[in-house]
PDB file of N, CA and C in Angstrom:
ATOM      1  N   UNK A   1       9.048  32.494 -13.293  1.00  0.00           N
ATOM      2  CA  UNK A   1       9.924  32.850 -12.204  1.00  0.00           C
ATOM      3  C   UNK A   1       9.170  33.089 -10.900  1.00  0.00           C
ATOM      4  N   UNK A   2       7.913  32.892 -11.220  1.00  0.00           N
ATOM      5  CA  UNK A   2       7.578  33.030  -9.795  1.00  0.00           C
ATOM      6  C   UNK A   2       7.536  32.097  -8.369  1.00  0.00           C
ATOM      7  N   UNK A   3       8.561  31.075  -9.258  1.00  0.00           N
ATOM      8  CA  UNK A   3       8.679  30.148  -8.211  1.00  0.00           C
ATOM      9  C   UNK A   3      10.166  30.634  -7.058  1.00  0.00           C
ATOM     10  N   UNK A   4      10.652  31.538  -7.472  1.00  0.00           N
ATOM     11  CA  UNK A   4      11.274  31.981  -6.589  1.00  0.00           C
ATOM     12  C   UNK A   4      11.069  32.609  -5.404  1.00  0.00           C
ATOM     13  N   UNK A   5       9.752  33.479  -5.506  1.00  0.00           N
ATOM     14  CA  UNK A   5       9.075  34.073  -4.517  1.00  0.00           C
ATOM     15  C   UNK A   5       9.117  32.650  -3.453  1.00  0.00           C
ATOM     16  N   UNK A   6       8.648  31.536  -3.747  1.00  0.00           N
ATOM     17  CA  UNK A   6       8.111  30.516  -3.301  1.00  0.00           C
ATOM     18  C   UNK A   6       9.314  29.893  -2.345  1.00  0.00           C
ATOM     19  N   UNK A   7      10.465  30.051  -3.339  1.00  0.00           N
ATOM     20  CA  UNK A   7      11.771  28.982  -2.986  1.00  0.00           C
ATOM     21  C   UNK A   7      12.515  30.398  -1.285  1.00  0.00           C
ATOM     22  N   UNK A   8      12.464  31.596  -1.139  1.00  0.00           N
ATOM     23  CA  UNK A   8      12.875  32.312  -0.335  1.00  0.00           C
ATOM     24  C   UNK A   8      11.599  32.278   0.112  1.00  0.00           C
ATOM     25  N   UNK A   9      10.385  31.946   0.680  1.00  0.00           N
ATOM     26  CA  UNK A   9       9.316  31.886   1.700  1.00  0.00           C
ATOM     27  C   UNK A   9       9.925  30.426   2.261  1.00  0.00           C
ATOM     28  N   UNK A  10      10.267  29.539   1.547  1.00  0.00           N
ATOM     29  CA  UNK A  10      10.695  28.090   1.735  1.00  0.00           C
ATOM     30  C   UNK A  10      12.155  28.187   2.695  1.00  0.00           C
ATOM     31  N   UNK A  11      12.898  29.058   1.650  1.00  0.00           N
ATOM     32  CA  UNK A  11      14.317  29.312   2.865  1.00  0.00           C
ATOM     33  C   UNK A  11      13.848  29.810   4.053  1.00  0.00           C
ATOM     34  N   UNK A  12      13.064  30.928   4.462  1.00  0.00           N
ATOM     35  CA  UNK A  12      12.378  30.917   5.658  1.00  0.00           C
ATOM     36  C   UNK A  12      11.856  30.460   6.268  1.00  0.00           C
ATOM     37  N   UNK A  13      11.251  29.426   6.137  1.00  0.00           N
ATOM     38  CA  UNK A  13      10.520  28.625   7.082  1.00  0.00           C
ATOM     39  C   UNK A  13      11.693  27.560   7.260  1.00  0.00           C
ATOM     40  N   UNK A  14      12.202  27.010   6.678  1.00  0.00           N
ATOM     41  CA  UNK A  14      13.540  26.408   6.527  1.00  0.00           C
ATOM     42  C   UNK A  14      14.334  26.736   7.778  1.00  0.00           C
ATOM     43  N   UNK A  15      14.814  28.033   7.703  1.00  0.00           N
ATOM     44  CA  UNK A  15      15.367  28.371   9.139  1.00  0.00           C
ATOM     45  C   UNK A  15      14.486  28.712  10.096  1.00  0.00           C
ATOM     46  N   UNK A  16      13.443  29.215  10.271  1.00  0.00           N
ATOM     47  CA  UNK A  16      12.572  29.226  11.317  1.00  0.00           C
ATOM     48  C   UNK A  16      12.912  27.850  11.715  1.00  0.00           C
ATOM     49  N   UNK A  17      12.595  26.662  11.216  1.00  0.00           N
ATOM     50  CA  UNK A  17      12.352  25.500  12.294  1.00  0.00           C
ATOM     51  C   UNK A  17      13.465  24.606  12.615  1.00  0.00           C
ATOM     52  N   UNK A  18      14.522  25.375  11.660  1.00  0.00           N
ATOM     53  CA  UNK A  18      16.086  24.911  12.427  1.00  0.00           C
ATOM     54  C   UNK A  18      15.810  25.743  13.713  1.00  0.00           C
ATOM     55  N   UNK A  19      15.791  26.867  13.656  1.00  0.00           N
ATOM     56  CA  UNK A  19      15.903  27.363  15.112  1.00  0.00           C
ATOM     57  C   UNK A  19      15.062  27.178  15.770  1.00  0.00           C
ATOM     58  N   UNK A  20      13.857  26.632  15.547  1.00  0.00           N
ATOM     59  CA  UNK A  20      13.134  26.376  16.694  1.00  0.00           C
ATOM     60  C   UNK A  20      13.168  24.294  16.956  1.00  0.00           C
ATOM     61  N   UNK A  21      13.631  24.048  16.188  1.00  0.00           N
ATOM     62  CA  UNK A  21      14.635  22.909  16.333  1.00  0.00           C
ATOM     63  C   UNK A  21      15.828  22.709  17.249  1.00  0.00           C
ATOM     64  N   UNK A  22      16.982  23.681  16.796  1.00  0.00           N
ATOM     65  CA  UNK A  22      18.064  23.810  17.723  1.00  0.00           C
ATOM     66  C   UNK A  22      17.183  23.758  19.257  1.00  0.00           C
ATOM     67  N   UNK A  23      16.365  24.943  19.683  1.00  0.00           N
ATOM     68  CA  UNK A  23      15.910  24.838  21.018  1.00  0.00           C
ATOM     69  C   UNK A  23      15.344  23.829  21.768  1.00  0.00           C
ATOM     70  N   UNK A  24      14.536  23.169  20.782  1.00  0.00           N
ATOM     71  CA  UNK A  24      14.266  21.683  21.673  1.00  0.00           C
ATOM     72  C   UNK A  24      14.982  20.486  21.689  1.00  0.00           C
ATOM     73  N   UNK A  25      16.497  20.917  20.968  1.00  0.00           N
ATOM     74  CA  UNK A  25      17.031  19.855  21.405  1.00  0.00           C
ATOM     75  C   UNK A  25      17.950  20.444  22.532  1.00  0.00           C
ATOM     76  N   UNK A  26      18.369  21.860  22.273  1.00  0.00           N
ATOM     77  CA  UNK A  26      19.575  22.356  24.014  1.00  0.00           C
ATOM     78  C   UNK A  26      18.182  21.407  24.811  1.00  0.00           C
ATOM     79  N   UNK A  27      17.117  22.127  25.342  1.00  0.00           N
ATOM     80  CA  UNK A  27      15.699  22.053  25.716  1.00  0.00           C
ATOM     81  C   UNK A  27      16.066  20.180  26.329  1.00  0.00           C
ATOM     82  N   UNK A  28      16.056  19.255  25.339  1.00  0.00           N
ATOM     83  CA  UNK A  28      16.213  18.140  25.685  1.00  0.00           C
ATOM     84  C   UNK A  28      17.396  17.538  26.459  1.00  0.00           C
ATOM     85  N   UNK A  29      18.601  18.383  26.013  1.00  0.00           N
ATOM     86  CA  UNK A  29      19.858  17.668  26.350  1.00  0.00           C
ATOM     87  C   UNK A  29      19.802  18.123  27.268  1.00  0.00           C
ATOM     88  N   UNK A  30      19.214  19.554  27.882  1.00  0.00           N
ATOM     89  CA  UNK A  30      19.156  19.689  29.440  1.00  0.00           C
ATOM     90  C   UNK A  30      18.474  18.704  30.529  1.00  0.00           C
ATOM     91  N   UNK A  31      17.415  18.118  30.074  1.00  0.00           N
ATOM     92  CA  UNK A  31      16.633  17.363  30.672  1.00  0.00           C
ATOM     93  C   UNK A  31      17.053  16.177  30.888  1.00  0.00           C
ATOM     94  N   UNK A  32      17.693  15.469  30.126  1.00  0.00           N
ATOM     95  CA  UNK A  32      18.178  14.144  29.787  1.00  0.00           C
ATOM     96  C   UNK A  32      19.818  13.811  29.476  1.00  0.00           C
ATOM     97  N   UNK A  33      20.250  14.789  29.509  1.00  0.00           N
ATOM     98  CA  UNK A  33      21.787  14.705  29.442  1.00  0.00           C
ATOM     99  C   UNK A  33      21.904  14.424  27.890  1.00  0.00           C
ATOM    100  N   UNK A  34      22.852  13.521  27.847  1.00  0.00           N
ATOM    101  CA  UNK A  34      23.629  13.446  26.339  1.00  0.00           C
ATOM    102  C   UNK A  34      23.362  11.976  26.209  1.00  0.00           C
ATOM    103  N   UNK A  35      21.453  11.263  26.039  1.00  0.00           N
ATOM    104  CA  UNK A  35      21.591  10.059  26.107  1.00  0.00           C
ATOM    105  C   UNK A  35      21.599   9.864  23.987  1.00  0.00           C
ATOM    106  N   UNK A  36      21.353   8.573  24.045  1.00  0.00           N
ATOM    107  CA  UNK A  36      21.243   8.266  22.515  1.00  0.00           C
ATOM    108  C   UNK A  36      20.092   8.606  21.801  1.00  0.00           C
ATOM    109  N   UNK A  37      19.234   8.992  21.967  1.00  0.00           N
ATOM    110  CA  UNK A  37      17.982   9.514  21.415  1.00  0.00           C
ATOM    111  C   UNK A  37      17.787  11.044  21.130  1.00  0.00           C
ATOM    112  N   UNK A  38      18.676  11.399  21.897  1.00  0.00           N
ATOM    113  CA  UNK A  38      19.542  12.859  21.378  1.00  0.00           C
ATOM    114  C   UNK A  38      20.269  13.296  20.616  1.00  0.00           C
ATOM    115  N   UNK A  39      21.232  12.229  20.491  1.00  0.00           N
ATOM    116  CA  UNK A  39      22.394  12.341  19.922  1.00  0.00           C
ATOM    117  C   UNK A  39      21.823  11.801  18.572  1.00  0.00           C
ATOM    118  N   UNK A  40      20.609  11.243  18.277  1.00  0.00           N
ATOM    119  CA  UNK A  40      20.085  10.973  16.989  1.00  0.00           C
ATOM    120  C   UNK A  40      19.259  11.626  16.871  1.00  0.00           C
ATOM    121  N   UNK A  41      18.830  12.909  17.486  1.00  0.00           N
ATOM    122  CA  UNK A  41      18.271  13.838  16.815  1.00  0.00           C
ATOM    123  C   UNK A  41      19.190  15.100  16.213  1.00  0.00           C
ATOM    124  N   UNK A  42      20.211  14.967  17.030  1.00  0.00           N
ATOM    125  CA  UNK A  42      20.875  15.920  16.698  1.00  0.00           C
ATOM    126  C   UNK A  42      22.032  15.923  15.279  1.00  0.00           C
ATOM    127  N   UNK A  43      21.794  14.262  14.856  1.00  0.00           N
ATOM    128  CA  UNK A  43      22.453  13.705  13.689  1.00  0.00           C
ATOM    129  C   UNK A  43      21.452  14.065  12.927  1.00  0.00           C
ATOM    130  N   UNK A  44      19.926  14.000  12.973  1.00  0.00           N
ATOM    131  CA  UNK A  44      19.223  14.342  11.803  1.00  0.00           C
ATOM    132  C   UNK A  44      18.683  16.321  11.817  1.00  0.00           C
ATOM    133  N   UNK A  45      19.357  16.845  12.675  1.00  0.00           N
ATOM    134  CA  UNK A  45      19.141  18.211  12.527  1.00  0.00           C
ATOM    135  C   UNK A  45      20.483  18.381  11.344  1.00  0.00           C
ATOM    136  N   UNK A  46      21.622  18.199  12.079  1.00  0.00           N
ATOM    137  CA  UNK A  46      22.509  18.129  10.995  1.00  0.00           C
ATOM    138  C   UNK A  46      22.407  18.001   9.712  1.00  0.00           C
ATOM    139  N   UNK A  47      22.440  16.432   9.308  1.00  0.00           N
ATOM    140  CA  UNK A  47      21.642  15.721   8.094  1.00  0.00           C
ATOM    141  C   UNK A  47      21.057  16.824   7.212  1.00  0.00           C
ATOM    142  N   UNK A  48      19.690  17.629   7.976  1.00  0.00           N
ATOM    143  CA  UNK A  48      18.674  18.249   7.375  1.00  0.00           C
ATOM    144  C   UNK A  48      19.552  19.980   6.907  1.00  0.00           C
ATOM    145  N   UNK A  49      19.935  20.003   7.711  1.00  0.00           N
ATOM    146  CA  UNK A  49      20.707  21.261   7.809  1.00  0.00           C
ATOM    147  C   UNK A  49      21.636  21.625   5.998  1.00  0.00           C
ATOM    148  N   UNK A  50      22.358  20.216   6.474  1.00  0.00           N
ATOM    149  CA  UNK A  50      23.279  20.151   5.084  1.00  0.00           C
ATOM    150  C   UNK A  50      22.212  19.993   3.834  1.00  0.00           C
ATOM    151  N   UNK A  51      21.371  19.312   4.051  1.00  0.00           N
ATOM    152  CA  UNK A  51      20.280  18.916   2.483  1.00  0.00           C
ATOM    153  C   UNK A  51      19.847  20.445   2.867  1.00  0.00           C
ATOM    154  N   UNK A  52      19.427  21.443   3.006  1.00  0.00           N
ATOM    155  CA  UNK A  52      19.035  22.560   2.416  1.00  0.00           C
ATOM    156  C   UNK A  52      20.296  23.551   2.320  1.00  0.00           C
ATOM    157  N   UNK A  53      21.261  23.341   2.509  1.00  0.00           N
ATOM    158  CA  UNK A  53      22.239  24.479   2.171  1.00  0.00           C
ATOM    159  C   UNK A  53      22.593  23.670   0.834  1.00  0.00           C
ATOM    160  N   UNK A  54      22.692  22.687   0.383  1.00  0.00           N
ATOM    161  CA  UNK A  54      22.810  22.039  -0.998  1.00  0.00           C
ATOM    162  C   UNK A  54      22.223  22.420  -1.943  1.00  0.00           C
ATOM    163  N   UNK A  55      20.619  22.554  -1.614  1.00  0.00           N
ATOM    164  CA  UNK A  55      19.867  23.016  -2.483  1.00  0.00           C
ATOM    165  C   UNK A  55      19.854  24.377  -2.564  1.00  0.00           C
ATOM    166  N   UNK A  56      20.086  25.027  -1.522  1.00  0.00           N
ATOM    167  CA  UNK A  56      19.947  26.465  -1.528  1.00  0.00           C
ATOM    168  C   UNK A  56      21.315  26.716  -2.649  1.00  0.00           C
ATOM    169  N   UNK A  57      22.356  26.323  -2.450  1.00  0.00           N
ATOM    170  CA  UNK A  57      23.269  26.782  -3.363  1.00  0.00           C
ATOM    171  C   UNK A  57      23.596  26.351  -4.772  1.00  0.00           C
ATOM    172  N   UNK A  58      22.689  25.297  -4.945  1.00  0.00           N
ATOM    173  CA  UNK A  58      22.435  24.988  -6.332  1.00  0.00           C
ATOM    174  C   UNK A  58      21.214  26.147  -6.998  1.00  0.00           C
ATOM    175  N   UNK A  59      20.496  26.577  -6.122  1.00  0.00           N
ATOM    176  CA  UNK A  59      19.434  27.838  -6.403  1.00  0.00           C
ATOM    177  C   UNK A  59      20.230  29.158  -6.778  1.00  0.00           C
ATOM    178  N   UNK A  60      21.388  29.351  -5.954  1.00  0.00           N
ATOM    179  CA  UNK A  60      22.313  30.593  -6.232  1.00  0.00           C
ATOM    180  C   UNK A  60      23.058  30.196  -7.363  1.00  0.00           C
ATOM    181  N   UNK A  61      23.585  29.291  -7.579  1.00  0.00           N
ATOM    182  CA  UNK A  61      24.248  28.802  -8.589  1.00  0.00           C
ATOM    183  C   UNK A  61      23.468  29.105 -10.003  1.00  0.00           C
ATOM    184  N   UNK A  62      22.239  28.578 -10.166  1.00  0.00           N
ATOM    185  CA  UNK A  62      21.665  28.846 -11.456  1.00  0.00           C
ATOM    186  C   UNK A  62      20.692  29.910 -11.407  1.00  0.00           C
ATOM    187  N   UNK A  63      20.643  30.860 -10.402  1.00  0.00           N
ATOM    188  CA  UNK A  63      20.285  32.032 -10.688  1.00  0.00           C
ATOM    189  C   UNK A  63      22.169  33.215 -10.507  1.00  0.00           C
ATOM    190  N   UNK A  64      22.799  32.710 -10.746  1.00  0.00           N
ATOM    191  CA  UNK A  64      23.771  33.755 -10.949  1.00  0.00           C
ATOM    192  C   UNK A  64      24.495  34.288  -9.459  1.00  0.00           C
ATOM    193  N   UNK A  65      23.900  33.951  -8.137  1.00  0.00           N
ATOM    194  CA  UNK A  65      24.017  34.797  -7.179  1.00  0.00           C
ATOM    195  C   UNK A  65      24.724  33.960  -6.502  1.00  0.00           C
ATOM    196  N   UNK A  66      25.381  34.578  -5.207  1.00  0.00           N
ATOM    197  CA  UNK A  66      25.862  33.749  -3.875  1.00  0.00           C
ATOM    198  C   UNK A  66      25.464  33.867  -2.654  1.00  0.00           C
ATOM    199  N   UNK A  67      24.154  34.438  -2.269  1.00  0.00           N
ATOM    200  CA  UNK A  67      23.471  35.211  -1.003  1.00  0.00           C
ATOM    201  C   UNK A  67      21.944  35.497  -1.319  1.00  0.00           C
ATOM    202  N   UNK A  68      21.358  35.385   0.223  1.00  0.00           N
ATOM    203  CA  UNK A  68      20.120  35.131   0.203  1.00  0.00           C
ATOM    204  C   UNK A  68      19.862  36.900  -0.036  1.00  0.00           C
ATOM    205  N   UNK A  69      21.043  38.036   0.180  1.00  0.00           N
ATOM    206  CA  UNK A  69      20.138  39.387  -0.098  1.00  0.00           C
ATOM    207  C   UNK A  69      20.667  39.391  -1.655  1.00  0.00           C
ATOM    208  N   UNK A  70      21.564  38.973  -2.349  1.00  0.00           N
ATOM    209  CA  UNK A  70      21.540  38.937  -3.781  1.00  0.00           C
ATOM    210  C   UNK A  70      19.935  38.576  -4.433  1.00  0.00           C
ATOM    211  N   UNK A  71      19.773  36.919  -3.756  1.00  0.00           N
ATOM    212  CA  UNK A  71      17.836  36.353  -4.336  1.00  0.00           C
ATOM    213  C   UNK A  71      16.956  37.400  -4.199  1.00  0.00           C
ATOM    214  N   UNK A  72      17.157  38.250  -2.880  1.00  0.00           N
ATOM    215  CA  UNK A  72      16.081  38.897  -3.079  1.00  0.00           C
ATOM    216  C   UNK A  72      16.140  40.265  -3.994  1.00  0.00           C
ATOM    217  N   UNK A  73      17.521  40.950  -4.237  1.00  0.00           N
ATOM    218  CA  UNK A  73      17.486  42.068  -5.500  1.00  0.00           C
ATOM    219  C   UNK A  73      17.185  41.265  -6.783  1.00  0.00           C
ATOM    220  N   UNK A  74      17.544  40.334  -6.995  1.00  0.00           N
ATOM    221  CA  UNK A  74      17.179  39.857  -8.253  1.00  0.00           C
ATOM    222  C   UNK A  74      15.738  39.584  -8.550  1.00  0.00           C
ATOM    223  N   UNK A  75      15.650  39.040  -6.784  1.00  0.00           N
ATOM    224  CA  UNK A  75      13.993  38.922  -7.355  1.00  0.00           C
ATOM    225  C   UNK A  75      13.075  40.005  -7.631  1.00  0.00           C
ATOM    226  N   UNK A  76      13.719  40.857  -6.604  1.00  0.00           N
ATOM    227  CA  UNK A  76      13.126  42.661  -7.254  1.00  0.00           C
ATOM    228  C   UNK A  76      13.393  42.963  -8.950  1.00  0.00           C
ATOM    229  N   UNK A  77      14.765  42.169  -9.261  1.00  0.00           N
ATOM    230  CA  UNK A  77      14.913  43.021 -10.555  1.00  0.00           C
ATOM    231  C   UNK A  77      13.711  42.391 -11.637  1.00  0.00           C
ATOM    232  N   UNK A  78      13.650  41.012 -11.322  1.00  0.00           N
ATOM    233  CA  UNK A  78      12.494  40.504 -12.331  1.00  0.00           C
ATOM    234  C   UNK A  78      10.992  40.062 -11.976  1.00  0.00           C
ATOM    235  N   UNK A  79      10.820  41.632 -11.065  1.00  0.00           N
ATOM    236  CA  UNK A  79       9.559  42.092 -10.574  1.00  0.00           C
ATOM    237  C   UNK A  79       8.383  40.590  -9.886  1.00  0.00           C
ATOM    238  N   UNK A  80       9.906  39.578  -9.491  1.00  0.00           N
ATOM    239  CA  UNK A  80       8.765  38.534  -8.800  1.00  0.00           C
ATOM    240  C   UNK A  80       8.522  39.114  -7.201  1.00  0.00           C
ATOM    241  N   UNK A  81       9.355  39.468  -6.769  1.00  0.00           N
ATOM    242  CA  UNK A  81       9.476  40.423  -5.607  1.00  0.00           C
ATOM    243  C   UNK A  81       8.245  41.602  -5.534  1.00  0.00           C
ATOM    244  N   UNK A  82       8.174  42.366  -4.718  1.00  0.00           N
ATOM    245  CA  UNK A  82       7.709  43.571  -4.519  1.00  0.00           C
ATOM    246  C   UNK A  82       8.695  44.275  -4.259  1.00  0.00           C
ATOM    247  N   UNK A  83       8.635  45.459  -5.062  1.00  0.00           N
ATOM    248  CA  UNK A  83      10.093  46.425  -4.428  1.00  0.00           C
ATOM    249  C   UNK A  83      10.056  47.121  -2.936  1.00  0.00           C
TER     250      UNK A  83
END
């Protein structure tokens, strides 16, 4: 089970670089308006967005839970966590 520790360091960085994603694309569309090279990045932020909430909830799914503060009591309960 200690790959769970692994899989919630992974959901974090996961959203770290959506959000630091989201910003360079406002960041871009300010600069450049709403051309097509935007609008296809902003199809593969999407894209990426949906492939980890898939997996993330197939992770809640077969650990029992529905929330990222559920992963982490559980992961406390089977001491992969630090309490």
């Amino acid at each position: 089970m200690a790959t769970m520790a692994s899989v919630l360091s992974l959901m974090e960085e996961v959203a770290r670089i959506q959000r630091e994603t989201a910003e360079v694309l406002h960041a871009l569309a300010a600069r450049s308006g709403n051309g097509p090279a935007v609008q296809r990045l902003k199809r593969a932020e999407d894209a990426s967005l949906n492939t980890v909430k898939s997996h993330t909830r197939a992770i809640y799914r077969k650990l029992g839970i529905s929330n990222r503060h559920d992963a982490i009591r559980r992961g406390r309960e089977l001491a992969i966590l630090p309490s």
